[in-house]
Protein backbone atom coordinates (compact mmCIF):
# COMPACT_ATOMS: atom_id res chain seq x y z
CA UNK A 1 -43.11 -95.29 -29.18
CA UNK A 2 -41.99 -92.16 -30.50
CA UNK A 3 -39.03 -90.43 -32.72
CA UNK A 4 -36.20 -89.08 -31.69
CA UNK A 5 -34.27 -86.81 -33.75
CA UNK A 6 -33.14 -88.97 -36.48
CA UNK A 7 -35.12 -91.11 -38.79
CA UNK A 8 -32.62 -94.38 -37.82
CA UNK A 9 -33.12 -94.25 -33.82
CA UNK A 10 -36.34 -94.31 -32.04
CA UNK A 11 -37.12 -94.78 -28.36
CA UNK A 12 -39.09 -97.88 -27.00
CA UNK A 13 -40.73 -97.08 -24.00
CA UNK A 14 -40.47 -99.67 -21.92
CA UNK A 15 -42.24 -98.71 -18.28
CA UNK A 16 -44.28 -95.56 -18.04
CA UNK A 17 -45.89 -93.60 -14.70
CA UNK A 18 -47.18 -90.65 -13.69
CA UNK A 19 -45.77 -88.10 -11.96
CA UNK A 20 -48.08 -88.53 -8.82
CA UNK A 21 -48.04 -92.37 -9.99
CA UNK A 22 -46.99 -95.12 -7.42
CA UNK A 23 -46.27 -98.25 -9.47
CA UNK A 24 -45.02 -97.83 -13.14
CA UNK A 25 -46.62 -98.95 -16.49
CA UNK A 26 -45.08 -102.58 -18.05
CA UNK A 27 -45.19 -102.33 -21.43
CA UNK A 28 -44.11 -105.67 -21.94
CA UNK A 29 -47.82 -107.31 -23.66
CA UNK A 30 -47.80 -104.34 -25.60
CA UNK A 31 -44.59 -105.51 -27.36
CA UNK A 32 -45.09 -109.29 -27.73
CA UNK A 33 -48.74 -108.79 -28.97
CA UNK A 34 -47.02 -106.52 -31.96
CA UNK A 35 -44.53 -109.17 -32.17
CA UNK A 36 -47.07 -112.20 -32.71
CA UNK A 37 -49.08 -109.81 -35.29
CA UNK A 38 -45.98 -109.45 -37.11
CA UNK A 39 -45.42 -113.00 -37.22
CA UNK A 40 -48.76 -113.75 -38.54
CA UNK A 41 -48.37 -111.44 -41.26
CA UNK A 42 -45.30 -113.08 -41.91
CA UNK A 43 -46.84 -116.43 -41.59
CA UNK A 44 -49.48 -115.15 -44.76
CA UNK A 45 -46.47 -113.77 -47.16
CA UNK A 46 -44.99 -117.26 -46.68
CA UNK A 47 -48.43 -118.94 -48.02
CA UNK A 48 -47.70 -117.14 -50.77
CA UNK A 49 -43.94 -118.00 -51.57
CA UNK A 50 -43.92 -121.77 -50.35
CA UNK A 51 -43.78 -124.05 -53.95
CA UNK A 52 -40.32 -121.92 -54.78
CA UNK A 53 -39.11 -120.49 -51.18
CA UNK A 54 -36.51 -122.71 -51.08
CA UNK A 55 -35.08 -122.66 -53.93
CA UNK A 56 -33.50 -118.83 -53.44
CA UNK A 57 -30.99 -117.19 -51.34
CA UNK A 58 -33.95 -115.19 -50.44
CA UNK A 59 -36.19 -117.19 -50.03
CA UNK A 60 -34.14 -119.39 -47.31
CA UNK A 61 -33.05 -116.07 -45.86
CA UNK A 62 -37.22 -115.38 -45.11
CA UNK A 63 -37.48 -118.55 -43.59
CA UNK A 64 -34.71 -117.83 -41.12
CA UNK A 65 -35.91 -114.70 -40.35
CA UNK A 66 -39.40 -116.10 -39.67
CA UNK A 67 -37.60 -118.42 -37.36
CA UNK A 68 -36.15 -115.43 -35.34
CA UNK A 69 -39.21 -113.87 -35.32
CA UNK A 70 -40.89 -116.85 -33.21
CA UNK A 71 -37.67 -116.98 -31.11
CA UNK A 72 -38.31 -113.41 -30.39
CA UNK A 73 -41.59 -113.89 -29.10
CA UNK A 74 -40.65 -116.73 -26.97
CA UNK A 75 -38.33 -114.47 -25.51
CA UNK A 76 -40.85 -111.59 -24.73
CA UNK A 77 -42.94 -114.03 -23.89
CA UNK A 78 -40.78 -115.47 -21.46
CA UNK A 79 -39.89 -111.73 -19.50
CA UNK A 80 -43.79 -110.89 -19.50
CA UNK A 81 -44.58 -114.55 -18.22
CA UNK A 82 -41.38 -114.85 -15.42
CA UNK A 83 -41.60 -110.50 -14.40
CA UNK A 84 -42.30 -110.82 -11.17
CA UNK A 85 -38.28 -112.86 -10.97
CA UNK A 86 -36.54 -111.09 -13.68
CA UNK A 87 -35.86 -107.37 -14.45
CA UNK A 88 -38.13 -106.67 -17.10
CA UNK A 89 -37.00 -103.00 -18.27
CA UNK A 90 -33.04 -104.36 -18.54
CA UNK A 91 -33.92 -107.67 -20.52
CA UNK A 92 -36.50 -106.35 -22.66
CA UNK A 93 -34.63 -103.38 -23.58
CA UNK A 94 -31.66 -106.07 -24.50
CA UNK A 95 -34.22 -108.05 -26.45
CA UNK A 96 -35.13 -105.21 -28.41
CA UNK A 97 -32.46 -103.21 -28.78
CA UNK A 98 -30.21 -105.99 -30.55
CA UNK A 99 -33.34 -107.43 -31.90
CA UNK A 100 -33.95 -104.09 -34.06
CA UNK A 101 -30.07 -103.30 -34.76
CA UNK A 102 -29.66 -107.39 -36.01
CA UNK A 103 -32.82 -106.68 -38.47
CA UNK A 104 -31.44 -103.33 -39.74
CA UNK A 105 -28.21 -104.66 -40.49
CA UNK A 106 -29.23 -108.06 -42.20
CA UNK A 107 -30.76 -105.85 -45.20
CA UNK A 108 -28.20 -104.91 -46.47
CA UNK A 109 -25.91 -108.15 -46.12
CA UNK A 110 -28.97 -109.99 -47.71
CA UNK A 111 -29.21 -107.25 -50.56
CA UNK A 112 -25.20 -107.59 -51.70
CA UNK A 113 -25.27 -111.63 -51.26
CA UNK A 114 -28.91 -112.06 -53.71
CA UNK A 115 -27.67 -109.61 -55.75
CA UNK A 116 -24.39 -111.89 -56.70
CA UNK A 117 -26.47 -115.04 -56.12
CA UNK A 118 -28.61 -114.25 -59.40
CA UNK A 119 -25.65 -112.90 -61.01
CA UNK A 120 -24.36 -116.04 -60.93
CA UNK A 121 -27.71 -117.87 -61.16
CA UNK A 122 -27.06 -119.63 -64.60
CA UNK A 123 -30.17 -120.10 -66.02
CA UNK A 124 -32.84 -118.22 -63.27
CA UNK A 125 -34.87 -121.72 -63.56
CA UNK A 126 -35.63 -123.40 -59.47
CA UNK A 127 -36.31 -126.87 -61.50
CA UNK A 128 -32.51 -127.61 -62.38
CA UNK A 129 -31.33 -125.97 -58.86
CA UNK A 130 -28.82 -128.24 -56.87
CA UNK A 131 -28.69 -129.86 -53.79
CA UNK A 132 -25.15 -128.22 -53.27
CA UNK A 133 -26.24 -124.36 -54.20
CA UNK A 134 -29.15 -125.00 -51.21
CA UNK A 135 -26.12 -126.27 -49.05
CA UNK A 136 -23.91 -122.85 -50.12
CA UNK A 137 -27.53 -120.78 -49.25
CA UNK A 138 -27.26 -122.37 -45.79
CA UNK A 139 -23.92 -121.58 -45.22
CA UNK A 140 -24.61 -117.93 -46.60
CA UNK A 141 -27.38 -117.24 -44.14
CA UNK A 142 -25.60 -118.54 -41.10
CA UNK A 143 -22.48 -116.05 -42.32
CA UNK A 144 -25.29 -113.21 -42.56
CA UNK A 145 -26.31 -114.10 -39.04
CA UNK A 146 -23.22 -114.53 -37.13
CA UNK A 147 -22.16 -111.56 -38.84
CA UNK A 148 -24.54 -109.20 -37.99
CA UNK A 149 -24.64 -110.59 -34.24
CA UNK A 150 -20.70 -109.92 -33.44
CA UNK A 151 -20.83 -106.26 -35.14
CA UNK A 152 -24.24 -104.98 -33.07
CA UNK A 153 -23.51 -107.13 -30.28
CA UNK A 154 -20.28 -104.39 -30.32
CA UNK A 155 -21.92 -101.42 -31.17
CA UNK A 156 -25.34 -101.78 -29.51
CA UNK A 157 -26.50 -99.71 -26.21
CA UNK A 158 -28.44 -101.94 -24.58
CA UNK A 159 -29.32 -99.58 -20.97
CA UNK A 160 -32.39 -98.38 -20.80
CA UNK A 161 -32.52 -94.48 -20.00
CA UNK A 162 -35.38 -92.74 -18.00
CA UNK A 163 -36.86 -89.38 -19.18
CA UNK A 164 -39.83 -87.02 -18.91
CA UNK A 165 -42.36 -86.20 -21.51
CA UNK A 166 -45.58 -84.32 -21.10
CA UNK A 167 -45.77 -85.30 -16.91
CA UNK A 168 -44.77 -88.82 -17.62
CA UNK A 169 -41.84 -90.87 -16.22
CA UNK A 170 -40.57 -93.01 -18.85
CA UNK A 171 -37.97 -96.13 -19.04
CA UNK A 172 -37.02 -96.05 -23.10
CA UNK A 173 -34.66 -98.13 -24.86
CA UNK A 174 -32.88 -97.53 -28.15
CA UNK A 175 -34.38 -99.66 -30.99
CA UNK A 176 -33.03 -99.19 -34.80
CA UNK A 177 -35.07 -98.33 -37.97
CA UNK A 178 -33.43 -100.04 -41.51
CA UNK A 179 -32.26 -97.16 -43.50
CA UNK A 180 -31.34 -99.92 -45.74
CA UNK A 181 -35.07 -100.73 -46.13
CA UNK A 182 -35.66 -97.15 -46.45
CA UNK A 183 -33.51 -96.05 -49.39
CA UNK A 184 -34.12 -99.20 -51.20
CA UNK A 185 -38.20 -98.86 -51.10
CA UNK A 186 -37.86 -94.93 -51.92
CA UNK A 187 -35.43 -95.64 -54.92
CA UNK A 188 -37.61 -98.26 -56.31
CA UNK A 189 -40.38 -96.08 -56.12
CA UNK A 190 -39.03 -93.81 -57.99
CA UNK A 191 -37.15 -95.58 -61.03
CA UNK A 192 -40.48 -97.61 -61.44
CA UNK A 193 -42.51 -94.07 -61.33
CA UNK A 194 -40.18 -91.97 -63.85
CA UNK A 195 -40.29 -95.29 -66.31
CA UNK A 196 -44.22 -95.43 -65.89
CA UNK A 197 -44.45 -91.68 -66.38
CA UNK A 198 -42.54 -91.69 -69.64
CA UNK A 199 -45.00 -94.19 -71.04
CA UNK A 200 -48.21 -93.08 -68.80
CA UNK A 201 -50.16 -92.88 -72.24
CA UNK A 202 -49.90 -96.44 -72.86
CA UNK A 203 -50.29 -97.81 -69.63
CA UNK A 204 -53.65 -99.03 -69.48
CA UNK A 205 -53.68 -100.76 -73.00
CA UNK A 206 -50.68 -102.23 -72.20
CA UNK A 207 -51.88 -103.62 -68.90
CA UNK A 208 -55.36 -104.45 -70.76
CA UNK A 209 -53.68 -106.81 -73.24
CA UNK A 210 -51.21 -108.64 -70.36
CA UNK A 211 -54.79 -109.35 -68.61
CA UNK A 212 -55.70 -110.70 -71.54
CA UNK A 213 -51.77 -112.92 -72.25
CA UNK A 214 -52.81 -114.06 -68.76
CA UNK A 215 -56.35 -115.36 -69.35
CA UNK A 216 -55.05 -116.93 -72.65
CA UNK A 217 -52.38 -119.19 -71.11
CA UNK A 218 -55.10 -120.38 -68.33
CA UNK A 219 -57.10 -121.13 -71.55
CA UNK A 220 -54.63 -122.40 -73.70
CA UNK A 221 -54.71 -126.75 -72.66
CA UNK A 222 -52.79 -129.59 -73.86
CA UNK A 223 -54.43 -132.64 -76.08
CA UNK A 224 -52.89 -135.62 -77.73
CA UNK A 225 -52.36 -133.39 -81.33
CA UNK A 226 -53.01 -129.60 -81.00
CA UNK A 227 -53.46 -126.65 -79.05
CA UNK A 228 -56.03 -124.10 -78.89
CA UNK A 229 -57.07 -120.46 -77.74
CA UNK A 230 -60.35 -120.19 -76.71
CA UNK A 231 -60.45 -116.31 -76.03
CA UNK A 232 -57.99 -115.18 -79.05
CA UNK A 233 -60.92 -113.29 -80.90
CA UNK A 234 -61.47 -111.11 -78.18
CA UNK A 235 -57.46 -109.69 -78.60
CA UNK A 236 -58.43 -107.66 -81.60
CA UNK A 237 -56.43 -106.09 -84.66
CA UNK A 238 -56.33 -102.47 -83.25
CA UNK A 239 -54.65 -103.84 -80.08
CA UNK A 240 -52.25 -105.96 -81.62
CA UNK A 241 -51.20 -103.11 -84.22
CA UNK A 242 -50.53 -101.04 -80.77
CA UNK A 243 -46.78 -100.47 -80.29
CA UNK A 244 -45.59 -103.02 -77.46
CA UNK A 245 -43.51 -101.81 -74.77
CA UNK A 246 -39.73 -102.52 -74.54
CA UNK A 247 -38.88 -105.42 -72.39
CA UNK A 248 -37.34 -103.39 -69.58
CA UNK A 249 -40.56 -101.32 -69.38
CA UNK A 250 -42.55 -104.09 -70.27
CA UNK A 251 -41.18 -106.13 -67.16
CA UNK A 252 -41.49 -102.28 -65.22
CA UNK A 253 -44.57 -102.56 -65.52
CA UNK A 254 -45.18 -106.74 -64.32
CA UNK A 255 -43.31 -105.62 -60.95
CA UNK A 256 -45.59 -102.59 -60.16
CA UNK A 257 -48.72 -103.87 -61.13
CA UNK A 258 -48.00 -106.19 -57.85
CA UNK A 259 -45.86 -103.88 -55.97
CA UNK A 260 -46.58 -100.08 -56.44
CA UNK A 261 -49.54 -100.60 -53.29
CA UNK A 262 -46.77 -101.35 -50.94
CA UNK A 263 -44.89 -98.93 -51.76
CA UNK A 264 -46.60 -96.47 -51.79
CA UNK A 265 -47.49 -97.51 -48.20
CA UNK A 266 -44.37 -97.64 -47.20
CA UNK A 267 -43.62 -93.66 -48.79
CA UNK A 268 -47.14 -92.68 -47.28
CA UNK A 269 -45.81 -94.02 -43.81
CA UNK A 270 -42.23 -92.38 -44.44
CA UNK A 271 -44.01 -89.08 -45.76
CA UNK A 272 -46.03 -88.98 -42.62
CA UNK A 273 -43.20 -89.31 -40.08
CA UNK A 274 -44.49 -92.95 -38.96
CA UNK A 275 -41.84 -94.44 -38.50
CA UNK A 276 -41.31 -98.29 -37.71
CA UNK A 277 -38.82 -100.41 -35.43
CA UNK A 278 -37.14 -103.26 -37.81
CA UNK A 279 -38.03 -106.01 -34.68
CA UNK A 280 -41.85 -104.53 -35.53
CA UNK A 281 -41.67 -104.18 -39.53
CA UNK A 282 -43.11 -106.87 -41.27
CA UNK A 283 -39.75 -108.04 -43.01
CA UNK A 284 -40.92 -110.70 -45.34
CA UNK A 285 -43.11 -108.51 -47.43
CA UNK A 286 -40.57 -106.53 -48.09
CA UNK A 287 -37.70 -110.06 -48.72
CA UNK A 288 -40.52 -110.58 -51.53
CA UNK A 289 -40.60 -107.27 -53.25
CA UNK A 290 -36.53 -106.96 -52.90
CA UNK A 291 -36.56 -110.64 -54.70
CA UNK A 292 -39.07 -109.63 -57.26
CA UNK A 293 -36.79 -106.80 -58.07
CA UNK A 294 -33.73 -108.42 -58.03
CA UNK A 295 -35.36 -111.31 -59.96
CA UNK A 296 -36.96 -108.96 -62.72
CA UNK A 297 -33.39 -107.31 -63.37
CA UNK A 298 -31.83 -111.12 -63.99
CA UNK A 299 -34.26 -111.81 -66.14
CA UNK A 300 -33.78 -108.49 -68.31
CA UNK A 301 -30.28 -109.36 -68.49
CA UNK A 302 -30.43 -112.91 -69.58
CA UNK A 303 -34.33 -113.13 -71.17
CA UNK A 304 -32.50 -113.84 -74.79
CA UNK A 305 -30.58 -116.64 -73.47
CA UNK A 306 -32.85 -118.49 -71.52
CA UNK A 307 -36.54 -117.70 -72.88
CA UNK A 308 -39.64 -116.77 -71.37
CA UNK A 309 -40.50 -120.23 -70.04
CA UNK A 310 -38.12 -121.01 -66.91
CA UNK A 311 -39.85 -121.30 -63.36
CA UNK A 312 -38.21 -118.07 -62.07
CA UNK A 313 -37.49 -118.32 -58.05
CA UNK A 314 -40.75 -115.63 -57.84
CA UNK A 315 -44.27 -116.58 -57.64
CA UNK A 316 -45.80 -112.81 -57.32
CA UNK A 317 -44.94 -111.02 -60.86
CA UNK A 318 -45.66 -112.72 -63.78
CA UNK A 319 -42.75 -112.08 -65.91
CA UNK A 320 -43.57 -114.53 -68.67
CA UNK A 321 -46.37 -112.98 -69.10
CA UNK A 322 -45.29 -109.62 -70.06
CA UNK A 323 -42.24 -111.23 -71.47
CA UNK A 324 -44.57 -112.09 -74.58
CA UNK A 325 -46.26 -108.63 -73.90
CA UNK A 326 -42.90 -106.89 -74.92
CA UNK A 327 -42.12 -109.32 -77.87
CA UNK A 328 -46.11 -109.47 -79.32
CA UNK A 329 -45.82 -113.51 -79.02
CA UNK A 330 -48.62 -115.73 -77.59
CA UNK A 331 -47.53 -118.73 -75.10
CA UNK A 332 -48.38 -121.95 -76.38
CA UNK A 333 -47.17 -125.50 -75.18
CA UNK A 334 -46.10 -128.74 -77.33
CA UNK A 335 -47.74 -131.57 -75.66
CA UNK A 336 -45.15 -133.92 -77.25
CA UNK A 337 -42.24 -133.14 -75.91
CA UNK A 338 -43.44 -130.85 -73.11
CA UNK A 339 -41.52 -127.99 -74.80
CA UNK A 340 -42.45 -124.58 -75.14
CA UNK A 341 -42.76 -122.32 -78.58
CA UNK A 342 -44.44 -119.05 -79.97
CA UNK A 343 -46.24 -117.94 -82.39
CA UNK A 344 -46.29 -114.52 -83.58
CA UNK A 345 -49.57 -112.54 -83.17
CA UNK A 346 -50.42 -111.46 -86.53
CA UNK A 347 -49.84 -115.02 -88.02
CA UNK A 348 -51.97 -116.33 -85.65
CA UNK A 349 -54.87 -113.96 -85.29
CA UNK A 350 -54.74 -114.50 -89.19
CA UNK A 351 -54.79 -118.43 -88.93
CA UNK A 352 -58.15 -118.27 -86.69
CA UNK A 353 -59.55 -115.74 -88.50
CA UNK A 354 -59.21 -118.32 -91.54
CA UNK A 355 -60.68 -121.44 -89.24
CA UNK A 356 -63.23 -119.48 -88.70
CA UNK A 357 -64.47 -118.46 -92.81
C-alpha cells in the first residue's frame, strides 16, 4: 500500500505480477489478516471501557463499529475463501473502498452528535442515565450509519485501476484516510502541548502529588464511625504550600498523562508520511481519546455544579482525581449516608499532625 498524492487517498493494491510474471499476486490474506489484528486490538480497548461503554453516545457508537469490523472480516473472509467463483479484485476493491470512505466519514458525524450529547448531558453521572437516552443513542447511531452509507455509496469509486510501478503490474483500489481523525489528533496535540508548556516548571510536582491523591483514595476505607488516611504524612507541608494548578490545566494535565503516548504516535506516524487506511486504523483507541476529551471539557464546564464525585462515562483519565488536585481538597467518603465531602488540606494535615503529638 502506498500514497498517492494527497494525504486523504491512498491506493490498495489488490493483485500484483511481474512483468515476465504469468499468474498475478492475490492480496486478499494480506488484507483480512490486518483486518482480524485490528479487531483484536479493538477487542483489548473494549476490556478497558466495558463497566461504562454503554452508557455514552460513544461508547455505543464503539460497539457498533466493532460490530462492522467483524462483518468486514467475514466479508474478506468470504472473497479469499470462495476466489476461485467470485472476482476477487472487483469485490474486494468494493469492500474496501466503501469500507474506508464509511469509516472516514463516521468521525466526524460521531464528533458533532457527542459533542451535543454531553452538552446536554445534565449531570455527566452514567448511574442516573435512562433507559430512554440509551434508546435515543440507538437511534443516533443507526442515523450515523445509514447516513454515511447513502452519501459514499454516491460518491465512492469502487473500479479497481491497473498501473505500473518499479516493473510491477498492479490492480489498486481507492481506499480513504480520515482527515477528520487527522486534524482532530494534531489539534489536540497541540492545545494540550502549548497548556503544558506554559506550566512545564510545575509539571512534575504537580503530577507527583495526583500520584499521591490517587494512592490516598485507594487507602482511604469506610468503617462503621470514621475515616482514615493511611499515607497522609508522606504529602508534606512544602508540597501542599505549592501553588495548585487551575482546573482547566489541572484536568490538561489528567487527559495527557493517559493520552500524550498516542498521540504522539499518531504525529510520529503523520510526520513520517505513514499513512493509514480508516478500514485498517484501529478506530476505538482513538473513540476513547475523542470521549476523554470531549468528557474532560463537560466536566470543566459544569465541575461547580455537579462536584468531583459523579461516575463520569470515562474509565481512562481520572478526573476526580485532579479535580481535588486543582482545588487542594482530599477525597474522603461518609459511610453513613454513602455521600461524599472534603476536607481542606491544611486543616487536615494539621488534624493528624495533632493525633499524632
Amino acid at each position: 500500500m502506498f500514497n498517492l498524492h494527497s494525504s486523504e487517498i491512498m491506493m490498495a493494491v489488490i493483485l500484483s505480477k511481474g512483468i515476465n510474471e504469468k499468474f498475478p499476486h492475490d492480496e486478499t490474506l494480506q488484507y483480512l489478516l490486518i483486518l482480524c489484528t485490528k479487531v483484536a486490538l479493538n477487542t483489548f480497548v473494549l476490556s478497558f471501557w466495558r463497566h461504562s461503554i454503554l452508557k455514552s453516545l460513544l461508547g455505543l457508537c464503539s460497539v457498533s463499529i466493532y460490530v462492522a469490523d467483524v462483518l468486514l472480516v467475514c466479508a474478506v473472509s468470504s472473497v479469499w475463501l470462495f476466489k476461485e467463483h467470485l472476482p476477487t479484485s472487483t469485490w474486494m476493491c468494493f469492500i474496501l473502498a466503501h469500507g474506508s470512505a464509511v469509516y472516514a466519514l463516521l468521525p466526524l458525524l460521531i464528533l458533532i452528535a457527542g459533542a451535543f450529547d454531553y452538552a446536554s448531558y445534565p449531570n455527566l453521572d452514567i448511574t442516573r442515565s435512562s433507559r430512554s437516552r440509551l434508546v435515543s443513542y440507538c437511534i443516533t447511531v443507526v442515523f450515523m450509519w445509514a447516513s454515511a452509507f447513502v452519501f459514499t455509496y454516491h460518491f465512492t469509486d469502487t473500479q479497481p485501476t491497473e498501473i505500473y510501478k518499479d516493473k510491477l503490474s498492479m490492480l489498486v483500489c481507492p481506499v480513504h484516510g480520515s482527515n477528520v481523525v487527522f486534524q482532530f489528533n494534531v489539534q489536540i496535540s497541540i492545545a494540550v502541548g502549548l497548556i503544558l508548556l506554559l506550566h512545564f516548571k510545575k509539571l512534575i510536582g504537580w503530577i507527583s502529588r495526583a500520584n499521591k491523591l490517587a494512592e490516598l483514595t485507594n487507602t482511604v476505607f469506610v468503617s462503621d464511625q470514621d475515616f482514615t488516611y493511611s499515607h497522609f504524612g508522606e504529602y508534606g507541608k512544602s508540597e501542599i504550600q505549592e501553588s495548585s494548578p487551575p482546573l482547566f490545566v489541572s484536568l490538561t494535565l489528567g487527559f495527557a498523562v493517559n493520552w500524550v503516548p498516542y498521540l504522539l504516535m499518531c504525529l510520529t506516524c503523520a510526520l513520517v508520511g505513514f499513512m493509514v487506511p480508516s478500514y485498517a486504523s484501529v478506530n476505538l483507541l482513538w473513540m476513547a481519546c475523542a470521549n476523554s476529551a470531549l468528557v474532560g471539557i463537560a466536566f470543566w464546564f459544569r465541575s461547580d455544579r455537579i462536584g468531583p464525585y459523579s461516575k463520569l462515562p470515562d474509565e481512562t483519565c481520572f478526573w476526580n482525581t485532579y479535580w481535588h488536585l486543582s482545588k487542594e481538597t482530599l477525597p474522603t467518603l461518609d459511610s453513613g449516608h454513602k455521600a461524599a465531602y472534603k476536607i481542606n488540606c491544611s486543616h487536615a494535615h494539621y488534624a493528624f499532625s495533632r493525633d499524632l503529638v
